[in-house]
Protein backbone atom coordinates (compact mmCIF):
# COMPACT_ATOMS: atom_id res chain seq x y z
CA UNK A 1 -65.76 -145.61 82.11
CA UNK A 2 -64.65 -142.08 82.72
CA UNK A 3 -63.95 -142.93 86.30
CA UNK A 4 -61.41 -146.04 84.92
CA UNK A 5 -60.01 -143.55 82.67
CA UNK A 6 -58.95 -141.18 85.08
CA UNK A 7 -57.29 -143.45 87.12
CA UNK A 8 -54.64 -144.35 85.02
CA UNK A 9 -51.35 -142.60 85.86
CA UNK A 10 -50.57 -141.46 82.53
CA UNK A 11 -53.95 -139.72 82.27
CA UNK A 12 -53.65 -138.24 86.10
CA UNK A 13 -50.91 -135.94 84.74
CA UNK A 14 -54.36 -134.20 82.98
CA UNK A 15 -55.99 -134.14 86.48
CA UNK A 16 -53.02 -131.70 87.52
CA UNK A 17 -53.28 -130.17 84.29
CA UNK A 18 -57.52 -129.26 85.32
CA UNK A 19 -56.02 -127.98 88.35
CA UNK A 20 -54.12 -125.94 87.62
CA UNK A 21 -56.25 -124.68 85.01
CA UNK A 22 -59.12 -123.96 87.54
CA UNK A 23 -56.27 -122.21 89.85
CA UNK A 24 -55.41 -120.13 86.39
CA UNK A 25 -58.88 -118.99 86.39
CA UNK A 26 -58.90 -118.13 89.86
CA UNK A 27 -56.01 -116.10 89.79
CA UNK A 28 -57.08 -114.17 86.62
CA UNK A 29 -60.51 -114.10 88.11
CA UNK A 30 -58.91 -112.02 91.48
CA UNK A 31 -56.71 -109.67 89.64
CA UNK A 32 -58.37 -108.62 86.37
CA UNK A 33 -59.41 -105.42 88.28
CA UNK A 34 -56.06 -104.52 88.57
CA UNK A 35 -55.69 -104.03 84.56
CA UNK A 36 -59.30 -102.27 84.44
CA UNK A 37 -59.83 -100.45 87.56
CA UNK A 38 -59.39 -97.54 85.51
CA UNK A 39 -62.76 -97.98 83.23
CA UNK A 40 -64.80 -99.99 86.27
CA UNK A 41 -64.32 -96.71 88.34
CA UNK A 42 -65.53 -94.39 85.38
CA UNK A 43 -68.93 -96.82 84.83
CA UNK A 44 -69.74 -97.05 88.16
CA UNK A 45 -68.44 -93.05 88.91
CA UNK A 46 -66.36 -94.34 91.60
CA UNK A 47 -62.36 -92.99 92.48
CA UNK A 48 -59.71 -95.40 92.13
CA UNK A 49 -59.55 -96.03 96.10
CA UNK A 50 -63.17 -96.70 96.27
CA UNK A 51 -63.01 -99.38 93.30
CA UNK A 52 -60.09 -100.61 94.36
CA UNK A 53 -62.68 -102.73 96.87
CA UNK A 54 -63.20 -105.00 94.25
CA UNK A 55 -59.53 -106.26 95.12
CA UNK A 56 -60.33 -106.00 98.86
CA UNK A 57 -63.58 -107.99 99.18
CA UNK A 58 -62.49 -111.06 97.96
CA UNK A 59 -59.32 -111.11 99.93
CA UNK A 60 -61.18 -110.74 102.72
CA UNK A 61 -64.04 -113.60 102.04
CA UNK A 62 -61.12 -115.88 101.15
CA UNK A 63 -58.82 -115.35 104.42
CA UNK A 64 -62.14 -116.80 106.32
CA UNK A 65 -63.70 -118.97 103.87
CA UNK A 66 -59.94 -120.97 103.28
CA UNK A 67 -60.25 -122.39 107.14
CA UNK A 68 -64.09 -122.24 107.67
CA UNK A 69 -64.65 -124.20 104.31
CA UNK A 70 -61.81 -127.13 104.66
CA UNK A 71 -63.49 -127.78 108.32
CA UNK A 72 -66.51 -128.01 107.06
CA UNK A 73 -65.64 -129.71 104.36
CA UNK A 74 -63.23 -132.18 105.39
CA UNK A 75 -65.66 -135.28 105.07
CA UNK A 76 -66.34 -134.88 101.03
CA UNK A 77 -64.63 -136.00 98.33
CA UNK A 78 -61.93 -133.68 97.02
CA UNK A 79 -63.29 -133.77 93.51
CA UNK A 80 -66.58 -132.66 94.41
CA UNK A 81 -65.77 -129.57 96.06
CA UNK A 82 -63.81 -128.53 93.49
CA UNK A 83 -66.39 -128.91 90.78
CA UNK A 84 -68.25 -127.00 92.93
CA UNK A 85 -66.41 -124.57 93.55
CA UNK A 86 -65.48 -123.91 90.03
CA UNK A 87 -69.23 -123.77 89.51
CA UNK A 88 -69.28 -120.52 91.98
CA UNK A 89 -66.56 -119.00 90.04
CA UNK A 90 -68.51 -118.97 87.10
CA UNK A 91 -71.32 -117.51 88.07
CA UNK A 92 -69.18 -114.96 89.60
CA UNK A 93 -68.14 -114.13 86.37
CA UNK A 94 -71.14 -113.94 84.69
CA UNK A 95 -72.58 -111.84 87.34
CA UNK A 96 -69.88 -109.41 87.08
CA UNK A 97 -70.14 -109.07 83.53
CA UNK A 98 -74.02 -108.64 83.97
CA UNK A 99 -74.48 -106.55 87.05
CA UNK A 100 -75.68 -102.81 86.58
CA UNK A 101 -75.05 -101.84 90.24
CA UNK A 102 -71.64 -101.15 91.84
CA UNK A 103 -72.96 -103.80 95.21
CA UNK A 104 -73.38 -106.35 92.86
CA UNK A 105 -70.32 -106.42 91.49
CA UNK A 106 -69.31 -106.65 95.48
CA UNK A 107 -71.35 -109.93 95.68
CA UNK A 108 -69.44 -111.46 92.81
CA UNK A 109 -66.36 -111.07 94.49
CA UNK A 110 -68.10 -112.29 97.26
CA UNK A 111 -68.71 -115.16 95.57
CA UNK A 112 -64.89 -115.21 94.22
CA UNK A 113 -63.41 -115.12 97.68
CA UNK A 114 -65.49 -118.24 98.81
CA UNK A 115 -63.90 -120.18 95.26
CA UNK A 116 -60.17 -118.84 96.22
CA UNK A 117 -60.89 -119.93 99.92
CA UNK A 118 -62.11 -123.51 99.39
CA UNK A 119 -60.44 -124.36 95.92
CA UNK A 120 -56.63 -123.07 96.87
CA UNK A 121 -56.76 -124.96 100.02
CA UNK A 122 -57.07 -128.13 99.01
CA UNK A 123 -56.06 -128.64 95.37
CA UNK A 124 -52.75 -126.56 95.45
CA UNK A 125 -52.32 -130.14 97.94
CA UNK A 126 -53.76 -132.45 95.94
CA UNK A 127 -50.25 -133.33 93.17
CA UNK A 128 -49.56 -136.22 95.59
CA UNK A 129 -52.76 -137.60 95.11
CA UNK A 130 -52.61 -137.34 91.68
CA UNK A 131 -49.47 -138.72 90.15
CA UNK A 132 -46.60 -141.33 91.28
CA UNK A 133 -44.27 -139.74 94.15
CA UNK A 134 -41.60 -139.23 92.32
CA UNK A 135 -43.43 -136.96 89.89
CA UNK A 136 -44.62 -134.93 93.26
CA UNK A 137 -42.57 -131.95 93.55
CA UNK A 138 -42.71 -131.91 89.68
CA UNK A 139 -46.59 -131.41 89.71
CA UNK A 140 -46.57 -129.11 92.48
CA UNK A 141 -44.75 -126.87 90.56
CA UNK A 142 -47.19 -127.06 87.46
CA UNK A 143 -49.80 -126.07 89.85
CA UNK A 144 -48.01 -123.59 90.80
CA UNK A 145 -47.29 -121.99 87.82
CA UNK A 146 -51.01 -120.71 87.75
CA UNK A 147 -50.23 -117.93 89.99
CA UNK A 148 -47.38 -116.37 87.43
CA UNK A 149 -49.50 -117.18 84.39
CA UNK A 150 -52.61 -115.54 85.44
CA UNK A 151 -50.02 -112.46 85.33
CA UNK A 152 -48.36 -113.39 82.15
CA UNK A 153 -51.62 -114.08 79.95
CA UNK A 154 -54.85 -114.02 81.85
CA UNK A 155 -54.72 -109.95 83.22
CA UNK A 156 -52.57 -108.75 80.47
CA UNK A 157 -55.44 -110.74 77.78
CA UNK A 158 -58.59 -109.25 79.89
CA UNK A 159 -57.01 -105.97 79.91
CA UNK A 160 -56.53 -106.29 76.21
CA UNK A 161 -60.49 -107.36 75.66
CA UNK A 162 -61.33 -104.60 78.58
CA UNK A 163 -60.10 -101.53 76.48
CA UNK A 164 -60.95 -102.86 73.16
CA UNK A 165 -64.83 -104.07 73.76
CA UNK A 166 -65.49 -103.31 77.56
CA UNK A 167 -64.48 -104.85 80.83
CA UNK A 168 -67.74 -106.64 80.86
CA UNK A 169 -66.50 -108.92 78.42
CA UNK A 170 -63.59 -109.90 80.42
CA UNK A 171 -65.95 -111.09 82.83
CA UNK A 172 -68.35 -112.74 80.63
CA UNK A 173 -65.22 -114.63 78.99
CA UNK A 174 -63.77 -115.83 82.78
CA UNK A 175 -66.72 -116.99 83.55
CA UNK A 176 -66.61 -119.11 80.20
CA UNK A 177 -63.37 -120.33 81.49
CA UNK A 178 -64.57 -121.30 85.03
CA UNK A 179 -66.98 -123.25 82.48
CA UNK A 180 -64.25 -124.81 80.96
CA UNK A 181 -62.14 -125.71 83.98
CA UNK A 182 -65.25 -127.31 85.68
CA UNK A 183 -65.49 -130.31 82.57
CA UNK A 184 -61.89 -130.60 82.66
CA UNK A 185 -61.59 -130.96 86.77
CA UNK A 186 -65.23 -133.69 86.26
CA UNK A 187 -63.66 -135.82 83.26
CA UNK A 188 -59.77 -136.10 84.02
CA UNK A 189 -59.84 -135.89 88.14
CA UNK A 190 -60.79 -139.22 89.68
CA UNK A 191 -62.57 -139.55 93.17
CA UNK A 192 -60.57 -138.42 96.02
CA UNK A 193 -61.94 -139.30 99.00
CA UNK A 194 -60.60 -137.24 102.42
CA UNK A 195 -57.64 -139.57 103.22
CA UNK A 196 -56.90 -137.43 106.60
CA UNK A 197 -59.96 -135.14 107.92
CA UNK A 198 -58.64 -132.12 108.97
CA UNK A 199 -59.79 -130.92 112.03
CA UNK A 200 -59.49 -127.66 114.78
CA UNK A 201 -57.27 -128.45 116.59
CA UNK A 202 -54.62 -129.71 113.32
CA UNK A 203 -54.92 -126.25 112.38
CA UNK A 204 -54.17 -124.66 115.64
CA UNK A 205 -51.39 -126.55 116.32
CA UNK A 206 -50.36 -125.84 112.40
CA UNK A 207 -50.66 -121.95 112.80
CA UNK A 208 -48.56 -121.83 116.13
CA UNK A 209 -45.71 -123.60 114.49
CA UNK A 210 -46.11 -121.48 110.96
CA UNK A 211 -45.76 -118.25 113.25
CA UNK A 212 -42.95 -116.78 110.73
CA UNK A 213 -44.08 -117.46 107.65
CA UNK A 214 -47.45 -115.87 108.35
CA UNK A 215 -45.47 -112.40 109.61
CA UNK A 216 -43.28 -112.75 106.35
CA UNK A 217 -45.88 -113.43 104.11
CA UNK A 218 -48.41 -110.75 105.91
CA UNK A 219 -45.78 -107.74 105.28
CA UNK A 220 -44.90 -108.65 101.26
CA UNK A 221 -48.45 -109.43 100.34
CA UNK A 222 -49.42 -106.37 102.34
CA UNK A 223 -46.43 -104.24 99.90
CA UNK A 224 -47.06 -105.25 97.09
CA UNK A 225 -51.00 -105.29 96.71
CA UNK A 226 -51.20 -101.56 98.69
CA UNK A 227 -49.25 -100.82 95.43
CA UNK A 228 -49.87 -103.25 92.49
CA UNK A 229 -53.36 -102.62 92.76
CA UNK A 230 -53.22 -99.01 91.77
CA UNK A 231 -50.07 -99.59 89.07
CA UNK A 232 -52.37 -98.94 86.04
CA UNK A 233 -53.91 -95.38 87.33
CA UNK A 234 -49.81 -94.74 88.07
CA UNK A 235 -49.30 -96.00 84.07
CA UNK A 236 -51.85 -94.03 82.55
CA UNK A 237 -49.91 -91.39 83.51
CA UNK A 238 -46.78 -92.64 81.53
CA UNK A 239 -47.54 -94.38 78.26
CA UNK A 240 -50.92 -94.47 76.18
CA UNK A 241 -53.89 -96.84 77.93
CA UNK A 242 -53.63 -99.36 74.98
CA UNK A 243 -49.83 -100.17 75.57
CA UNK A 244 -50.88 -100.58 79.35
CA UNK A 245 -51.90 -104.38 78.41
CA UNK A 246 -48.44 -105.24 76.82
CA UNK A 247 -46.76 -103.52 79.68
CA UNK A 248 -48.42 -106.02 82.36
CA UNK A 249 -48.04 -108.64 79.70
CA UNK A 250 -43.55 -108.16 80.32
CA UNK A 251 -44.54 -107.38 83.74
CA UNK A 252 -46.12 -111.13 83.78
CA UNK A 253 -43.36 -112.93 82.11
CA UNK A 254 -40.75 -111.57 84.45
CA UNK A 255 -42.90 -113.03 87.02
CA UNK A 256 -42.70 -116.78 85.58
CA UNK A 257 -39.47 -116.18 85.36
CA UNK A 258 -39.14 -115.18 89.17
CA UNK A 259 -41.43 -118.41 89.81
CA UNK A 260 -39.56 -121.07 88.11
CA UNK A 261 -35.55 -119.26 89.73
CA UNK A 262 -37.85 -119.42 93.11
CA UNK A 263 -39.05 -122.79 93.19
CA UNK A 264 -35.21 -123.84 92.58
CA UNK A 265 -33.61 -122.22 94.68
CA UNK A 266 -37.13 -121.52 97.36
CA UNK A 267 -35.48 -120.47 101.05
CA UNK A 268 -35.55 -117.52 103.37
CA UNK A 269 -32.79 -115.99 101.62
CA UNK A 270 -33.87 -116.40 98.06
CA UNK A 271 -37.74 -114.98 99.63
CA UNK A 272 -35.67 -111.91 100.51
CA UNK A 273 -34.29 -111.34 97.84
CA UNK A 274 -37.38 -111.22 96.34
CA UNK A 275 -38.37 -109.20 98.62
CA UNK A 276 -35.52 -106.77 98.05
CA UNK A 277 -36.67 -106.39 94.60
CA UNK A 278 -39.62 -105.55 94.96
CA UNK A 279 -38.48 -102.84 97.67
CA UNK A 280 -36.14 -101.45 94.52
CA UNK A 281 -39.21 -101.39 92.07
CA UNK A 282 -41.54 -99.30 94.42
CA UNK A 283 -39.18 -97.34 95.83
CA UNK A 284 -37.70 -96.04 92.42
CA UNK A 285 -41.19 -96.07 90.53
CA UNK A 286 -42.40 -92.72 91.26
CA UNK A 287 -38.92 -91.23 90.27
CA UNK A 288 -37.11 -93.56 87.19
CA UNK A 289 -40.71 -94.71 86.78
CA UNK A 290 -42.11 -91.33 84.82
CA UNK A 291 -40.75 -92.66 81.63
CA UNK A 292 -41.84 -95.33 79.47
CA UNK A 293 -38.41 -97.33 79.62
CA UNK A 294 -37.93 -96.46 82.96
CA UNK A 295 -41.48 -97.89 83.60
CA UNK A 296 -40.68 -100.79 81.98
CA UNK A 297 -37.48 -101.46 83.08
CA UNK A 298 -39.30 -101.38 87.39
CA UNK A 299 -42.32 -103.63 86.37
CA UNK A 300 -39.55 -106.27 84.83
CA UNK A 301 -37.50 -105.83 88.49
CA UNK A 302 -41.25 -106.24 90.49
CA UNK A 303 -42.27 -108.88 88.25
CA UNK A 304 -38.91 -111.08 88.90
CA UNK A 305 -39.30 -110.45 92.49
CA UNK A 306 -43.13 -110.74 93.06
CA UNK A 307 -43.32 -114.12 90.97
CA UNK A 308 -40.93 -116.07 93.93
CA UNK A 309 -43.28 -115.26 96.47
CA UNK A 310 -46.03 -117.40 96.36
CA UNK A 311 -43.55 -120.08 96.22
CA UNK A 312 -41.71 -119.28 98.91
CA UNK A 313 -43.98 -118.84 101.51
CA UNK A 314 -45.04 -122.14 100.62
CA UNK A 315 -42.35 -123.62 101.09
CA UNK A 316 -41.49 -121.69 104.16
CA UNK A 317 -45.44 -123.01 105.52
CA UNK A 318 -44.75 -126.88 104.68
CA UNK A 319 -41.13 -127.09 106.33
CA UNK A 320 -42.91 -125.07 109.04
CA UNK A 321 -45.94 -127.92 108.96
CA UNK A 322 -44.48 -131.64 107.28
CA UNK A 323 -46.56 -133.63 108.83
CA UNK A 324 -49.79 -132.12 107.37
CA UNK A 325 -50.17 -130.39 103.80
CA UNK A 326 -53.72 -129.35 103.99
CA UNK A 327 -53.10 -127.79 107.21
CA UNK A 328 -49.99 -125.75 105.90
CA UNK A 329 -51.91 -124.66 103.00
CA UNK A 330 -54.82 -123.54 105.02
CA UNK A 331 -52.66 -121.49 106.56
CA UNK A 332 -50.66 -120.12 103.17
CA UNK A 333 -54.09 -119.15 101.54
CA UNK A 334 -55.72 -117.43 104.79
CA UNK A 335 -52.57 -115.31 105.62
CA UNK A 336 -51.85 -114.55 101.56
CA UNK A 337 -55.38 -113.50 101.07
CA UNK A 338 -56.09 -111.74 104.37
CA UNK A 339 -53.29 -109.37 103.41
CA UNK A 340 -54.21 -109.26 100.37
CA UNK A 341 -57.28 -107.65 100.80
CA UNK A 342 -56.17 -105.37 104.04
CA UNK A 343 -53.03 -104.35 101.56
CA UNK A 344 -55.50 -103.29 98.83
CA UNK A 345 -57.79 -101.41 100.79
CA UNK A 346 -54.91 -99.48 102.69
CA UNK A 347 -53.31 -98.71 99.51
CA UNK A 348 -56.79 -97.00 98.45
CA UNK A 349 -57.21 -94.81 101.34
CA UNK A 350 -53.38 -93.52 100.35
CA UNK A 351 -54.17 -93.29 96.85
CA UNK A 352 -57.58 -90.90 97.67
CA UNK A 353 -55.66 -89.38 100.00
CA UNK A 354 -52.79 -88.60 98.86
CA UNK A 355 -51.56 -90.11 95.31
CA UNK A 356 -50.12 -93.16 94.21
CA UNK A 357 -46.61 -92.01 94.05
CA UNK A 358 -47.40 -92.20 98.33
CA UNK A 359 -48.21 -95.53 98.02
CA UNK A 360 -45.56 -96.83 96.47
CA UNK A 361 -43.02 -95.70 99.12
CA UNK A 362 -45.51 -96.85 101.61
CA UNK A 363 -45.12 -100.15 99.87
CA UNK A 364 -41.38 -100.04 99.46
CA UNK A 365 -40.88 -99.23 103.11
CA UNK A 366 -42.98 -102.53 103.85
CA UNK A 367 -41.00 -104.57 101.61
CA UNK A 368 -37.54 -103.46 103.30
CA UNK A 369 -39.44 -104.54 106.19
CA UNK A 370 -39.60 -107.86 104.93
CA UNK A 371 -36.11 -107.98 104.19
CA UNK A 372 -35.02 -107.34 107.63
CA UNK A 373 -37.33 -109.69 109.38
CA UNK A 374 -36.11 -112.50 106.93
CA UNK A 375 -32.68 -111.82 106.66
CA UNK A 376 -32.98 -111.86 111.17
CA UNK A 377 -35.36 -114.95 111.29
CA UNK A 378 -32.81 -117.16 109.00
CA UNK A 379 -29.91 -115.76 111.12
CA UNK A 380 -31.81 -117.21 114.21
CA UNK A 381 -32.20 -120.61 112.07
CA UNK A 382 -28.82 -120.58 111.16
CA UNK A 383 -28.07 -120.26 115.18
CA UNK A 384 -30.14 -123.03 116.02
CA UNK A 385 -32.79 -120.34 118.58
């Protein structure tokens, strides 16, 4: 019966709906360090470079596990690994929440960078399979949105629990979520049998032809984790820790507002221009930043810019790859998360080194970067070489 229900069209737009709330969790489940890497560091006695690994090692785990798991995967049904994967994230949580050692906190994100790997790869691909094909682009987008909301209400919401009843909590309450998201993704998501098995040499050929959107996407990712990560040590230097919350909370809304402009307008020219804003936000942080307006007024400019990109590296990795999705995204979630974690790390060793004011030029310097290559590589397109 449940199987009959789900395969209605009218009750499909749910399916997308458990998607996206199981990428929602995900995304929350990544970044929630950034909002308490403050009071993780003091429990554990760590600096903020040295707990900013909890941003690192799932990056890295997810950058192998996105190609290693679809290969190995590519017989099952869709559905199935998604459940399952959900399942992982939820005892990541709960381990997190739980563990009294700093290494265990390293295997839960262990265990997060395996979810992020498998689960990004093939459902942020799956809209097509789940609604008519003219509702396609439509659900993309809703899937989509995860990434922005995670910013808008899942940090700025664990932050909130973080300071007021202890980070552990925040943990304990994703992993309730992951709960959640698993019976949603089992009741409204019907079987989905591999219609296309993925295999080596589909991704090879995928990666050669996605060459520029994995340098693109390597050098923003790479900005604007070296710095994001380490915004709320930079904050608690400028407003009171409880207002620190509210301040990612306008940091997250910019963002969705940067993610639905994005997908409207998504090109190499709108990607760097979001790139160009986030350059401006970095740049100007550790001067017009050391006020609370000023502060405000940068995270609102680095939200609107940092919300496009997921989007448009997408879309610059499935013009790159039409004639397979899974393959593109394969690609999209390896290179996002790979520099993800190597941005994060690097921005540590600047921050123990040095300070976070560093970093943040560092940062802005990469994101010019960006600019430049993008601005070149749709000159070239324009040109026809």
């Amino acid at each position: 019966m449940t199987t009959q229900l789900a395969t209605r069209p009218a009750v499909r737009w749910y399916g997308v709906g458990a998607v996206t709330l199981g990428i929602f969790a995900i995304v929350t489940t990544e970044i929630l360090p950034i909002g308490l890497l403050t009071p993780i560091g003091a429990d554990f006695a760590l600096t903020p470079g040295r707990t900013g690994w909890l941003m690192t090692m799932p990056g890295l785990i997810a950058a192998v596990a996105a190609p290693v798991v679809t290969l190995a995967t590519a017989r099952l049904d869709r559905r199935l690994m998604l459940c399952a994967l959900m399942v992982l994230l939820a005892v990541a949580g709960f381990l997190a929440a739980a563990a009294p050692f700093f290494w265990l906190e390293l295997v839960a994100r262990f265990l997060v960078g395996l979810t992020i790997g498998g689960f990004w790869s093939i459902g942020a691909g799956l809209a097509g399979r789940l609604v008519p094909e003219p509702w396609t682009t439509r659900a993309t987008a809703v899937i989509f949105s995860a990434v922005p909301l995670g910013s808008v209400l899942g940090v700025p919401a664990g932050t909130f629990v973080g300071e007021l009843v202890g980070w552990r909590t925040s943990f304990a309450a994703l992993g309730v979520l992951s709960v959640l998201a698993l019976v949603a993704l089992r009741t409204t998501v019907p079987p989905l049998p591999p219609l296309q098995v993925t295999r080596a040499a589909v991704l090879g050929k995928a990666l050669r032809s996605s060459r520029m959107a994995v340098v693109v996407t390597c050098l923003i990712v790479t900005a604007h984790f070296a710095t994001y990560t380490y915004v709320t040590p930079f904050l608690r230097e400028v407003v009171r820790p409880e207002l620190i919350g509210l301040f990612l909370l306008v940091y997250g809304a910019a963002g969705l507002v940067g993610n639905i402009v994005a997908g409207l307008y998504a090109g190499r020219t709108t990607f760097a221009v979001c790139a160009g804003l986030i350059a401006a936000a970095t740049l100007l942080m550790p001067v017009a930043g050391r006020s609370t307006a000023g502060a405000l007024l940068l995270l609102v400019v680095w939200g609107l810019g940092y919300g496009g990109v997921p989007v448009c590296s997408m879309s610059m990795f499935a013009a790159a790859v039409p004639e397979s999705r899974e393959a593109a995204t394969v690609w999209f979630t390896s290179s996002f998360q790979a520099v993800l974690s190597a941005g994060a790390l690097v921005g540590g060793l600047v921050v123990d080194a040095w300070s976070v004011s560093v970093v943040m030029v560092a940062g802005g310097c990469c994101a010019v970067l960006t600019v430049g290559v993008l601005l070149w590589s749709r000159t070239q397109q324009d040109s026809g070489t």
